[in-house]
C-alpha atoms as a PDB file:
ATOM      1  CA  UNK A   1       0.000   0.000   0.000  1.00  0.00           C
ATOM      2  CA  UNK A   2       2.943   2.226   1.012  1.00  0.00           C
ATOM      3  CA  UNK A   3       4.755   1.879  -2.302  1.00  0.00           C
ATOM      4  CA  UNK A   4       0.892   2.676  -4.259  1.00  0.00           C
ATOM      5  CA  UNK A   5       0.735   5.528  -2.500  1.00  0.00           C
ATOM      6  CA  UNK A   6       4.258   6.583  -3.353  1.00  0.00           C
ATOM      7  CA  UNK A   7       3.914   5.691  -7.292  1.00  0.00           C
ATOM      8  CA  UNK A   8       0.191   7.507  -7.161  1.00  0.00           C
ATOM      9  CA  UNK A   9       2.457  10.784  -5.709  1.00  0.00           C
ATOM     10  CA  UNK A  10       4.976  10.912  -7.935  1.00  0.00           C
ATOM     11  CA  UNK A  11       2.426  10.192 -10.827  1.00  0.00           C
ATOM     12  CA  UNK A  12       0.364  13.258  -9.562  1.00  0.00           C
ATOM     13  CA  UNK A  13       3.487  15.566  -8.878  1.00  0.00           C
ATOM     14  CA  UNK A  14       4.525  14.353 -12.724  1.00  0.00           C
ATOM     15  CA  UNK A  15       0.985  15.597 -14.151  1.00  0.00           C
ATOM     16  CA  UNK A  16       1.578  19.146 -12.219  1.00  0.00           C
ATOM     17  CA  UNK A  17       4.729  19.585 -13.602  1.00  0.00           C
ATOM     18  CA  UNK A  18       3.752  18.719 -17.286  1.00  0.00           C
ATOM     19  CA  UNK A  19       0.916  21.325 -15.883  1.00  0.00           C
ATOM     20  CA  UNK A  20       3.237  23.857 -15.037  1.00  0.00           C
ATOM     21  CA  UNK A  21       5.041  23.445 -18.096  1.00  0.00           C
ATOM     22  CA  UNK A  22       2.571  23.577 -20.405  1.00  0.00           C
ATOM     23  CA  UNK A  23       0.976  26.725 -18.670  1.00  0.00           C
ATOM     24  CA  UNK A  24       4.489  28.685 -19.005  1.00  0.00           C
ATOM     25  CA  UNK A  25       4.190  27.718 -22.735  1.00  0.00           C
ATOM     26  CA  UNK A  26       0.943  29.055 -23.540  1.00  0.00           C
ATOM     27  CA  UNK A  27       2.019  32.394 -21.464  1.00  0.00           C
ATOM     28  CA  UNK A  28       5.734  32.395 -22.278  1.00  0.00           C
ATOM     29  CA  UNK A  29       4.972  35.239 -25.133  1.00  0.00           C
ATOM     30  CA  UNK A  30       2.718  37.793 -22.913  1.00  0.00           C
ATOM     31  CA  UNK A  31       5.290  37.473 -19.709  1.00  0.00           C
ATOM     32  CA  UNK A  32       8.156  38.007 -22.590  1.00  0.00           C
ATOM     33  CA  UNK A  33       6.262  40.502 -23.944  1.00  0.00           C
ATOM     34  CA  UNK A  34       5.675  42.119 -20.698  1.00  0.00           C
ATOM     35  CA  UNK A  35       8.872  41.769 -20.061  1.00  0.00           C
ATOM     36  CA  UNK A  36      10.251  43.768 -23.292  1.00  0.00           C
ATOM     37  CA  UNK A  37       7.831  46.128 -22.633  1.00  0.00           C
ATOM     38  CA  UNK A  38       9.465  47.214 -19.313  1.00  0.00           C
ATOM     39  CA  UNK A  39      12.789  47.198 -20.438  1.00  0.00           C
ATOM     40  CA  UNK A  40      12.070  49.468 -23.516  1.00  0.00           C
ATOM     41  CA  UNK A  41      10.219  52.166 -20.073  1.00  0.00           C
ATOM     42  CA  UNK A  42      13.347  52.136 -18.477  1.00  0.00           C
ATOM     43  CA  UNK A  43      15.599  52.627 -21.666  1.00  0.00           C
ATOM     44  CA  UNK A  44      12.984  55.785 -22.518  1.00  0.00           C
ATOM     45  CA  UNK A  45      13.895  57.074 -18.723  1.00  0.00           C
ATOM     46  CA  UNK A  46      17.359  56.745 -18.766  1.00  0.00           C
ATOM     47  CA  UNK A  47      17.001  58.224 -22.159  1.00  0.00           C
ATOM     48  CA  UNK A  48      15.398  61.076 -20.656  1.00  0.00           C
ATOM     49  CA  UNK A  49      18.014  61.671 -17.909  1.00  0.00           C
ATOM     50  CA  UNK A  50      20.897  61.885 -20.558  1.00  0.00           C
ATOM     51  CA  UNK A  51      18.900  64.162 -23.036  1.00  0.00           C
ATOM     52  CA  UNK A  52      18.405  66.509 -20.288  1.00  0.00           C
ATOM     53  CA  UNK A  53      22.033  66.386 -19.570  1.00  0.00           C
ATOM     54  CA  UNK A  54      23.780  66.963 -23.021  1.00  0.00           C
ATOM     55  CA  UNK A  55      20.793  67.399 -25.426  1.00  0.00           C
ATOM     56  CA  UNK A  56      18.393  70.118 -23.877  1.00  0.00           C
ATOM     57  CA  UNK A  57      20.909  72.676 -23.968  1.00  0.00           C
ATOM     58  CA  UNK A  58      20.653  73.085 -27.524  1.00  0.00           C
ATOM     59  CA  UNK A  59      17.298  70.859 -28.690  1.00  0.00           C
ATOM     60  CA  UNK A  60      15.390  72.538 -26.096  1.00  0.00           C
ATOM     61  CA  UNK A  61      14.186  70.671 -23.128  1.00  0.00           C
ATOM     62  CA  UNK A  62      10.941  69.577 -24.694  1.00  0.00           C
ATOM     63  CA  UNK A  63      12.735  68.979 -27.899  1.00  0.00           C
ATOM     64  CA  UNK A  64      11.659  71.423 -29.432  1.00  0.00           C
ATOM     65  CA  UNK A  65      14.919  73.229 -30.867  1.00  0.00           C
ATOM     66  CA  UNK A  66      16.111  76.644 -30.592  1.00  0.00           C
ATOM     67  CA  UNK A  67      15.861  78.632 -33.893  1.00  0.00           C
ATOM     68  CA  UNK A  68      18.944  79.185 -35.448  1.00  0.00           C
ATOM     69  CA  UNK A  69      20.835  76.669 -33.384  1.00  0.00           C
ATOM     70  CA  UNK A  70      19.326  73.632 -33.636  1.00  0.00           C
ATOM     71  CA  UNK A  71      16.039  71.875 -35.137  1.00  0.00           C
ATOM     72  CA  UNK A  72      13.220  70.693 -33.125  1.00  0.00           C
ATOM     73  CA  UNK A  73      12.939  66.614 -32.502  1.00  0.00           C
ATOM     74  CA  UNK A  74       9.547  66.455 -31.578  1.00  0.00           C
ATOM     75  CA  UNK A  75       7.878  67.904 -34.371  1.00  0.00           C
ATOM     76  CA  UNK A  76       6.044  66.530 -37.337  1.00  0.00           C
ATOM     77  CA  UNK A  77       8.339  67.023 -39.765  1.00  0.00           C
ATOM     78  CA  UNK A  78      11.168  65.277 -37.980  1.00  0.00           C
ATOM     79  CA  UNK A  79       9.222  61.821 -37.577  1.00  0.00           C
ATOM     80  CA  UNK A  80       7.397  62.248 -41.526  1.00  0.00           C
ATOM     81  CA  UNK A  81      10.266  63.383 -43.772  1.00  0.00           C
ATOM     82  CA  UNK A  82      13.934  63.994 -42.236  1.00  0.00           C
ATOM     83  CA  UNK A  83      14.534  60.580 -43.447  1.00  0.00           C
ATOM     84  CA  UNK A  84      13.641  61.726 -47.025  1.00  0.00           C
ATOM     85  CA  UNK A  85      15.174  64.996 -46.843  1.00  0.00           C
ATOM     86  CA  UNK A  86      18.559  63.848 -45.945  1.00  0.00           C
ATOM     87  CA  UNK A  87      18.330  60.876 -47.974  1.00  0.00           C
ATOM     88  CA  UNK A  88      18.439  58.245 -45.131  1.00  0.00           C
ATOM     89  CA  UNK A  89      17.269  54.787 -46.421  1.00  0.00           C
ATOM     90  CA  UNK A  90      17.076  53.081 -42.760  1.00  0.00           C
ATOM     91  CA  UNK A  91      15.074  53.469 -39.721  1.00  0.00           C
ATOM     92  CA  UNK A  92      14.576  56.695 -37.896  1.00  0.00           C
ATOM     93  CA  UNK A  93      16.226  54.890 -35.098  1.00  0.00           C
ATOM     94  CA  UNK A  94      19.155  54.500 -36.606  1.00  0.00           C
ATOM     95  CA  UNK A  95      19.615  57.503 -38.083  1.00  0.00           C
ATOM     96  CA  UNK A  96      19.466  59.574 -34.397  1.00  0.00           C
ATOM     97  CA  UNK A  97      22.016  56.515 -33.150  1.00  0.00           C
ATOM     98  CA  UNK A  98      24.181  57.264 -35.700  1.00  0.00           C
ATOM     99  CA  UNK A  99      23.613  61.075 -36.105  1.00  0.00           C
ATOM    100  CA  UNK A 100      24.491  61.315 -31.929  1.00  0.00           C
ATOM    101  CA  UNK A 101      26.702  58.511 -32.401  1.00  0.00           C
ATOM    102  CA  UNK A 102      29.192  60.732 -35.604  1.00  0.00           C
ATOM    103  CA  UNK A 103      28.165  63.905 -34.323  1.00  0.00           C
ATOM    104  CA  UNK A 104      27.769  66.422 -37.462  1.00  0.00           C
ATOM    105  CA  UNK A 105      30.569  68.699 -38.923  1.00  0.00           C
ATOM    106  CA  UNK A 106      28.422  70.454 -40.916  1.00  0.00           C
ATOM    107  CA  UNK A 107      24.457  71.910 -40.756  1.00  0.00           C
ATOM    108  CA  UNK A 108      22.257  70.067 -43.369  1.00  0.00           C
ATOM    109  CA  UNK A 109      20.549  73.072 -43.137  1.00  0.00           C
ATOM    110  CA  UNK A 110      23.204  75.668 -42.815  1.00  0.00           C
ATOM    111  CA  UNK A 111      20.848  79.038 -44.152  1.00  0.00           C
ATOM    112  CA  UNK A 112      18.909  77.523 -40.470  1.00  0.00           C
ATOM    113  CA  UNK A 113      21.285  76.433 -38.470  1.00  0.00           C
ATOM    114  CA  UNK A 114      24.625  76.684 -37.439  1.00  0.00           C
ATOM    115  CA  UNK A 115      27.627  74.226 -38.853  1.00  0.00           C
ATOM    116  CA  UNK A 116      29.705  76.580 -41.666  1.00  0.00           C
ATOM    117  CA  UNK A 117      32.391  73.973 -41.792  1.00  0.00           C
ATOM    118  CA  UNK A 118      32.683  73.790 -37.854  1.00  0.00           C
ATOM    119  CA  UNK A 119      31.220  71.281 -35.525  1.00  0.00           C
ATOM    120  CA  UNK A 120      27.158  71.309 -35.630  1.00  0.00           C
ATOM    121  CA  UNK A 121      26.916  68.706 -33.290  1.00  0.00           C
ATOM    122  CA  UNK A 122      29.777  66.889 -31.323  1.00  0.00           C
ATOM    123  CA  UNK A 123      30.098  62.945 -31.732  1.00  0.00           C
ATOM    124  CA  UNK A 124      28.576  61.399 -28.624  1.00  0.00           C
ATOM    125  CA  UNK A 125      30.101  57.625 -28.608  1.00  0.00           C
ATOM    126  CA  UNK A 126      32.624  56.932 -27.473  1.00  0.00           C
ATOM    127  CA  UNK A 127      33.932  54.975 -30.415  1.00  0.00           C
ATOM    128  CA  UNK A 128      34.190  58.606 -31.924  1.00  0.00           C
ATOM    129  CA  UNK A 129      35.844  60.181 -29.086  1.00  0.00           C
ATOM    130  CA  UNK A 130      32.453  61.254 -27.123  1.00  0.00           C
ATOM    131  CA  UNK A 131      31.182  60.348 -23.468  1.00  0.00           C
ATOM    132  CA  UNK A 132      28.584  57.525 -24.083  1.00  0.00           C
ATOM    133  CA  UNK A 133      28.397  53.692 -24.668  1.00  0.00           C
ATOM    134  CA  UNK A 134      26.197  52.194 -27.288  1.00  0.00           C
ATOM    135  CA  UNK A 135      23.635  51.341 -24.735  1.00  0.00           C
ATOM    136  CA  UNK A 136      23.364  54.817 -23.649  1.00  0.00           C
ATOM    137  CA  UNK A 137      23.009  56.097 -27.260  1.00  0.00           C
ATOM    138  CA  UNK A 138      20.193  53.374 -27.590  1.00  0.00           C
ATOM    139  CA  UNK A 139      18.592  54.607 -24.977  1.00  0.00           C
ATOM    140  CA  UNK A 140      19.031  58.616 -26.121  1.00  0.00           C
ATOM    141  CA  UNK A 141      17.069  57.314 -29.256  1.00  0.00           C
ATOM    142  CA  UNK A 142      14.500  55.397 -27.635  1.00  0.00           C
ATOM    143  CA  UNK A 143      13.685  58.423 -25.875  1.00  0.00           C
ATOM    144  CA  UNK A 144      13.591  60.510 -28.965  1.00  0.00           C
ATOM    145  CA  UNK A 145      11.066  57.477 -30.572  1.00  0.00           C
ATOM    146  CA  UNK A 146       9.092  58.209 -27.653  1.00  0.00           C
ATOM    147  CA  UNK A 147       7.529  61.466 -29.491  1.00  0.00           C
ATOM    148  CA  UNK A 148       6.233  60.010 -32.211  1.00  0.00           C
ATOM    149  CA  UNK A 149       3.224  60.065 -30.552  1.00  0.00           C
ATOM    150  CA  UNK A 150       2.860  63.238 -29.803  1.00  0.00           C
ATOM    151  CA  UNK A 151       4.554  65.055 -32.609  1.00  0.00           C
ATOM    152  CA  UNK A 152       2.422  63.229 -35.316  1.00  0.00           C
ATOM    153  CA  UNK A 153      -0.738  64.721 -33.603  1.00  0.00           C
ATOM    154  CA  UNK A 154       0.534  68.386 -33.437  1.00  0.00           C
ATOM    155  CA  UNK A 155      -1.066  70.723 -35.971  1.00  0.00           C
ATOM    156  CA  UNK A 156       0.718  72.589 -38.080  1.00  0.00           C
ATOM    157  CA  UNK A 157       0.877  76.116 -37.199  1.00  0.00           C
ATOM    158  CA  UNK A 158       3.057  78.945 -38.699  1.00  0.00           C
ATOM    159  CA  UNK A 159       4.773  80.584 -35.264  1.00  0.00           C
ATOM    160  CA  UNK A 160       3.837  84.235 -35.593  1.00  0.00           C
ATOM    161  CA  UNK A 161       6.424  87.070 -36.189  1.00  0.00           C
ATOM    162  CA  UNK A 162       8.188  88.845 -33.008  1.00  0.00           C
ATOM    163  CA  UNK A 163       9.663  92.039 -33.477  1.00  0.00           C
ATOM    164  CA  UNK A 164      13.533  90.965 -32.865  1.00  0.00           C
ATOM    165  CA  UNK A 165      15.733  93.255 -31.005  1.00  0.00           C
ATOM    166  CA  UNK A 166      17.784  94.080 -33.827  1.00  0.00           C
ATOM    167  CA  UNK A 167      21.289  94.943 -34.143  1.00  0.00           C
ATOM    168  CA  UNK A 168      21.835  98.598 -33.066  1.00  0.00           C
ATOM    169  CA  UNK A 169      23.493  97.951 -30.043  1.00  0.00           C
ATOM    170  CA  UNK A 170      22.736 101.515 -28.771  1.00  0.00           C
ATOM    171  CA  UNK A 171      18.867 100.772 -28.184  1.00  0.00           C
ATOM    172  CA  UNK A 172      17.205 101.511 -24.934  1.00  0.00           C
ATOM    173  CA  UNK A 173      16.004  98.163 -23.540  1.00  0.00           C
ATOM    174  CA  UNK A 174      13.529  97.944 -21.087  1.00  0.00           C
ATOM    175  CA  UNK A 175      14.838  96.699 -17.476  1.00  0.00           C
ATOM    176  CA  UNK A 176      15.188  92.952 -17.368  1.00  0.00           C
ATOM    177  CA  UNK A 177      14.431  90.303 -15.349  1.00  0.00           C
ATOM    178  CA  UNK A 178      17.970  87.400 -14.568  1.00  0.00           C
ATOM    179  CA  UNK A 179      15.532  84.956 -13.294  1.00  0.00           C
ATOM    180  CA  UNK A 180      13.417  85.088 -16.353  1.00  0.00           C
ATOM    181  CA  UNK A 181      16.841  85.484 -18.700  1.00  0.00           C
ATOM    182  CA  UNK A 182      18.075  82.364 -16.989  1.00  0.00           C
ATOM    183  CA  UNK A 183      15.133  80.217 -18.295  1.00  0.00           C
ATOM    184  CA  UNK A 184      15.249  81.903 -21.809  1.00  0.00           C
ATOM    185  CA  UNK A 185      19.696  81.196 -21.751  1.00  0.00           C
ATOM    186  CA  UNK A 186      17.950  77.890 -21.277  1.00  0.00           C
ATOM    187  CA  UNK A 187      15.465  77.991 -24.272  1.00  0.00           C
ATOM    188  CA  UNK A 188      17.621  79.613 -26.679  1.00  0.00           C
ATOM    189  CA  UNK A 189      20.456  77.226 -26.512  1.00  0.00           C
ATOM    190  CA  UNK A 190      22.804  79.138 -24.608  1.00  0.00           C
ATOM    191  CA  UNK A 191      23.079  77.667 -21.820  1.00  0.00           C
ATOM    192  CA  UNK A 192      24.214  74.519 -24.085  1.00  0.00           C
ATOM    193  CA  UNK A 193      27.394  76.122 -25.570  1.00  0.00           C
ATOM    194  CA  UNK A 194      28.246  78.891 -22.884  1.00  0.00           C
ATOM    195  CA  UNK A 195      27.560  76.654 -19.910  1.00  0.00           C
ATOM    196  CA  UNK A 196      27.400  72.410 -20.427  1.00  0.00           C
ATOM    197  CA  UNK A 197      29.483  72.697 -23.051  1.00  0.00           C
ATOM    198  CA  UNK A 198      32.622  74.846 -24.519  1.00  0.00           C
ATOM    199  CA  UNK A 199      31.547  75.627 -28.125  1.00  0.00           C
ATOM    200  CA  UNK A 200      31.379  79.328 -27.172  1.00  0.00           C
ATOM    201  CA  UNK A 201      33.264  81.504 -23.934  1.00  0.00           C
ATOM    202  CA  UNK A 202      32.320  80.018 -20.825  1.00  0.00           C
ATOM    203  CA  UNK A 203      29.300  82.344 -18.697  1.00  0.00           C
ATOM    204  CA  UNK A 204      30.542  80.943 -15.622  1.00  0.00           C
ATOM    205  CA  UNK A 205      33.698  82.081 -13.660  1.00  0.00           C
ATOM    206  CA  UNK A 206      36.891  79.400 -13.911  1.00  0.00           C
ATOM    207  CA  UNK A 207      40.236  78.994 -11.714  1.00  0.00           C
ATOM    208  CA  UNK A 208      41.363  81.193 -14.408  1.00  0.00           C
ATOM    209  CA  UNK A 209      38.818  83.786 -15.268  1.00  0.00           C
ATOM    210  CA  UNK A 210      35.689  84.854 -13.549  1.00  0.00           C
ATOM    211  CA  UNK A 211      32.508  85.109 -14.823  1.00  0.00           C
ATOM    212  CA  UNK A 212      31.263  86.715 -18.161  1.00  0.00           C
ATOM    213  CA  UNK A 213      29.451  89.464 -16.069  1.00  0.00           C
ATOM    214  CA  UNK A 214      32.623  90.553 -14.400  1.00  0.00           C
ATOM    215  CA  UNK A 215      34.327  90.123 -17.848  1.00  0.00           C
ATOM    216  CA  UNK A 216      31.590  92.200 -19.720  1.00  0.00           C
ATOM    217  CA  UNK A 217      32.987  95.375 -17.439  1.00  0.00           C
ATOM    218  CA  UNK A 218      36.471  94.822 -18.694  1.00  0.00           C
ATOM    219  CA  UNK A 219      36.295  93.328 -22.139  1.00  0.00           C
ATOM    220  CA  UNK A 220      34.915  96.289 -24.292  1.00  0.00           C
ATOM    221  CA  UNK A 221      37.725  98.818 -22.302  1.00  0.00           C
ATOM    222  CA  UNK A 222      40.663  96.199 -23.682  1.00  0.00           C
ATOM    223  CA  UNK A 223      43.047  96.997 -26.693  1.00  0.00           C
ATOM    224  CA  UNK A 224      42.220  94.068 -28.404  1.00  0.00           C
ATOM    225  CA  UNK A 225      38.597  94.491 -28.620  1.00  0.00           C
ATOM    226  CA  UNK A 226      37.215  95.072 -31.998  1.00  0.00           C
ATOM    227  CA  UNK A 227      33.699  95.671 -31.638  1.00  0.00           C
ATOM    228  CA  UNK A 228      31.674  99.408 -30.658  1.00  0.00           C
ATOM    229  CA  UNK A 229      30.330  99.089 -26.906  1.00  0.00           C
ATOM    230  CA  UNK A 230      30.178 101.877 -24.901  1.00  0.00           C
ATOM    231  CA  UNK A 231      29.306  99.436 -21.940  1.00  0.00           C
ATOM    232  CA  UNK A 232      28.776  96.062 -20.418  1.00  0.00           C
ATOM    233  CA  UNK A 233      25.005  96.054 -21.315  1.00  0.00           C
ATOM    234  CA  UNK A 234      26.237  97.049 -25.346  1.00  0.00           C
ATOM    235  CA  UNK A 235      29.023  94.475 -24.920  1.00  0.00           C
ATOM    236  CA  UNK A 236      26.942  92.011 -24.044  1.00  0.00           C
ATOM    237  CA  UNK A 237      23.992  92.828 -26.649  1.00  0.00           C
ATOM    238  CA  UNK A 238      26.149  93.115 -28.812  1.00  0.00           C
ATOM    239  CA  UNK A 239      27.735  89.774 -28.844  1.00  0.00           C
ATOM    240  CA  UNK A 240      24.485  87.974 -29.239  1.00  0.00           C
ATOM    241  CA  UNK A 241      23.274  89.889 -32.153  1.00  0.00           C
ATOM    242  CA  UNK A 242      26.559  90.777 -33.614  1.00  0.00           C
ATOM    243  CA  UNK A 243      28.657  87.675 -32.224  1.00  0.00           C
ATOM    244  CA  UNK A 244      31.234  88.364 -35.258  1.00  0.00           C
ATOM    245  CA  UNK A 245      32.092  91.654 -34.129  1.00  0.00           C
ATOM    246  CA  UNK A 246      34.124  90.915 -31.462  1.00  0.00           C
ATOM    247  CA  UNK A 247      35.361  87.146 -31.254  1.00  0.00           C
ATOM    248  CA  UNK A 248      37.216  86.271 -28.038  1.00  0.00           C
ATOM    249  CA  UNK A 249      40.531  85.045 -28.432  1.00  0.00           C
ATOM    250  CA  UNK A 250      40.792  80.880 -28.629  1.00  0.00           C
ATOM    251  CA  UNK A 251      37.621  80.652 -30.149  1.00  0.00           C
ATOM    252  CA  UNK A 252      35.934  80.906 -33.933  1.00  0.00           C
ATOM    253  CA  UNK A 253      33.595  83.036 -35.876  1.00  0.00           C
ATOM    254  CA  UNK A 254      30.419  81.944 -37.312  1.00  0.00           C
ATOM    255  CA  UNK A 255      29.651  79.396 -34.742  1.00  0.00           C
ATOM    256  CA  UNK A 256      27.002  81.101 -32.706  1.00  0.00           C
ATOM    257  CA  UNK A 257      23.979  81.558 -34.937  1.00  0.00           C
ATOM    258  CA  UNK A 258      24.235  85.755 -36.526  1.00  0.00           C
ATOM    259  CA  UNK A 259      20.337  85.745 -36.643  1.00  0.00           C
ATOM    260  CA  UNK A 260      19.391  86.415 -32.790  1.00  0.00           C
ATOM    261  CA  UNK A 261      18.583  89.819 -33.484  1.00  0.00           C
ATOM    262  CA  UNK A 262      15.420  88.455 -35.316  1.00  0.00           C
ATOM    263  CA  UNK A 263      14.879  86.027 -33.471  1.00  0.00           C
ATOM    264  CA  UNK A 264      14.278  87.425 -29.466  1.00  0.00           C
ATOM    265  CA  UNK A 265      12.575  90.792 -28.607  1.00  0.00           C
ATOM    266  CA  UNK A 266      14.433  93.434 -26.735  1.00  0.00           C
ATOM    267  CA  UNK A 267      12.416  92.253 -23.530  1.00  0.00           C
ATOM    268  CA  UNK A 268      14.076  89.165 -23.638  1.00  0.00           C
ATOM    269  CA  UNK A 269      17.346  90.174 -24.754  1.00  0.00           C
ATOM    270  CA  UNK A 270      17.262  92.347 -21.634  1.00  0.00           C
ATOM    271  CA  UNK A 271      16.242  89.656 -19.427  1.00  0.00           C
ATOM    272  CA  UNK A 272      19.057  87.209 -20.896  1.00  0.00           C
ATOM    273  CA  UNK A 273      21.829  90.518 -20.107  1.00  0.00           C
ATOM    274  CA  UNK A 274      20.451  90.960 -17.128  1.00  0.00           C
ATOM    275  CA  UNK A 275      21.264  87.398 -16.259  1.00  0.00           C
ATOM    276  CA  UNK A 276      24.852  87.114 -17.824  1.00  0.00           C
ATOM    277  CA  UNK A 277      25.713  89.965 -15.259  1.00  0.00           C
ATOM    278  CA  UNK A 278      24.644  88.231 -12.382  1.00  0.00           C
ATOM    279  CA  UNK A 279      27.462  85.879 -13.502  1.00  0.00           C
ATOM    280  CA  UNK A 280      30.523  87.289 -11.952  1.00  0.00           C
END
């Protein structure tokens, strides 16, 4: 009887195991599924964490570019016809891994944006000298993907014309605002060349320099400057709508975009002076 008992166990525990077997079959794809489906979240948030670190600065924090500097990424027209206009024949996945990836020397889109033979866009991998691994690229992109969504459903609307500052450095400009010229050095893409990055004079003071507003009452009083400010607030104007004027020594012309004085109102350009001299 013992031994029955035994055999009718093991014939039981056999039947639960073919059980459990064949139930992990049948569900195998939806848990893999499910399982793919987190992954590809957590590559989209890591993405997220990186663009905001090296991508914002100039692609705008939304991705939605900075005229002049850089295009928008979640837009229509990036998701429905970069691919055609730059003549890319594989996914639109691959071509942000390998546009990060390379980096660009020079603007597709140079009366738009800035390139003019110098870099457009640094190389990100580092297989091409940059700071990321693949994986990190991969996620960068699945990030990017991640507007499809949204971009595809935005209408198109024609932004409507500002009245730009100009370039006559001598204007009156209203009194501005550093905590509202902080967010806008942020929008406009300078905070991405001037501050993350070294494409343009660092804002912030160094162990060798201090900061561009302390430099701003020095620089236009110098021998070597070129340029026709009368004082830190034309200085400064002046080198974001006339940023060929005066270039500062160790660095190259026709970098920063020559179209800001279109492109903010004097409100704004006040606000973004106002906050460069808080910079000392």
């Amino acid at each position: 009887m013992r031994m029955q008992f035994q055999i009718l166990i093991g014939i039981l525990l056999t039947i639960l195991t073919l059980g459990i077997f064949v139930y992990s079959g049948f569900t195998e794809e939806t848990r893999m599924d499910a399982w793919t489906e987190e992954q590809h979240a957590k590559s989209i948030e890591q993405g997220a964490a990186l663009f905001a670190q090296a991508c914002s600065g100039c692609h705008g924090p939304q991705g939605q570019g900075v005229p002049g500097l850089c295009p928008p990424l979640n837009s229509k027209e990036f998701f429905t016809t970069r691919l055609n206009d730059v003549g890319w024949s594989g996914s639109l996945h691959d071509y942000i891994v390998s546009t990060v990836s390379t980096g660009r020397l020079t603007s597709t889109r140079p009366d738009q944006y800035v390139g003019n033979g110098k870099p457009a866009m640094p190389s990100w991998s580092e297989a091409y000298g940059g700071p990321f691994r693949i994986d990190q690229i991969e996620n960068l992109a699945n990030f990017v993907m991640n507007w499809e969504d949204e971009a595809l459903t935005q209408p198109d609307v024609t932004p409507s014309p500002i009245e730009g500052v100009g370039t006559d450095i001598t204007v009156e400009l209203p009194e501005g605002d550093a905590t509202r010229g902080e967010q806008l050095a942020v929008a406009q893409g300078c905070a991405g060349c001037h501050i993350s990055q070294q494409i343009g004079p660092p804002w912030m003071s160094t162990d060798s320099q201090p900061g561009i507003g302390t430099r701003a009452e020095e620089r236009y009083t110098q021998p070597d400057y070129t340029g026709n400010a009368d004082s830190a607030q034309q200085y400064l104007l002046e080198s974001i709508v006339q940023p060929n004027i005066f270039v500062v020594e160790g660095f190259q012309p026709n970098i920063m975009p020559q179209n800001y004085g279109d492109l903010i109102t004097d409100q704004q350009a006040a606000d973004i002076i106002a906050y460069m001299l808080t910079l000392k």
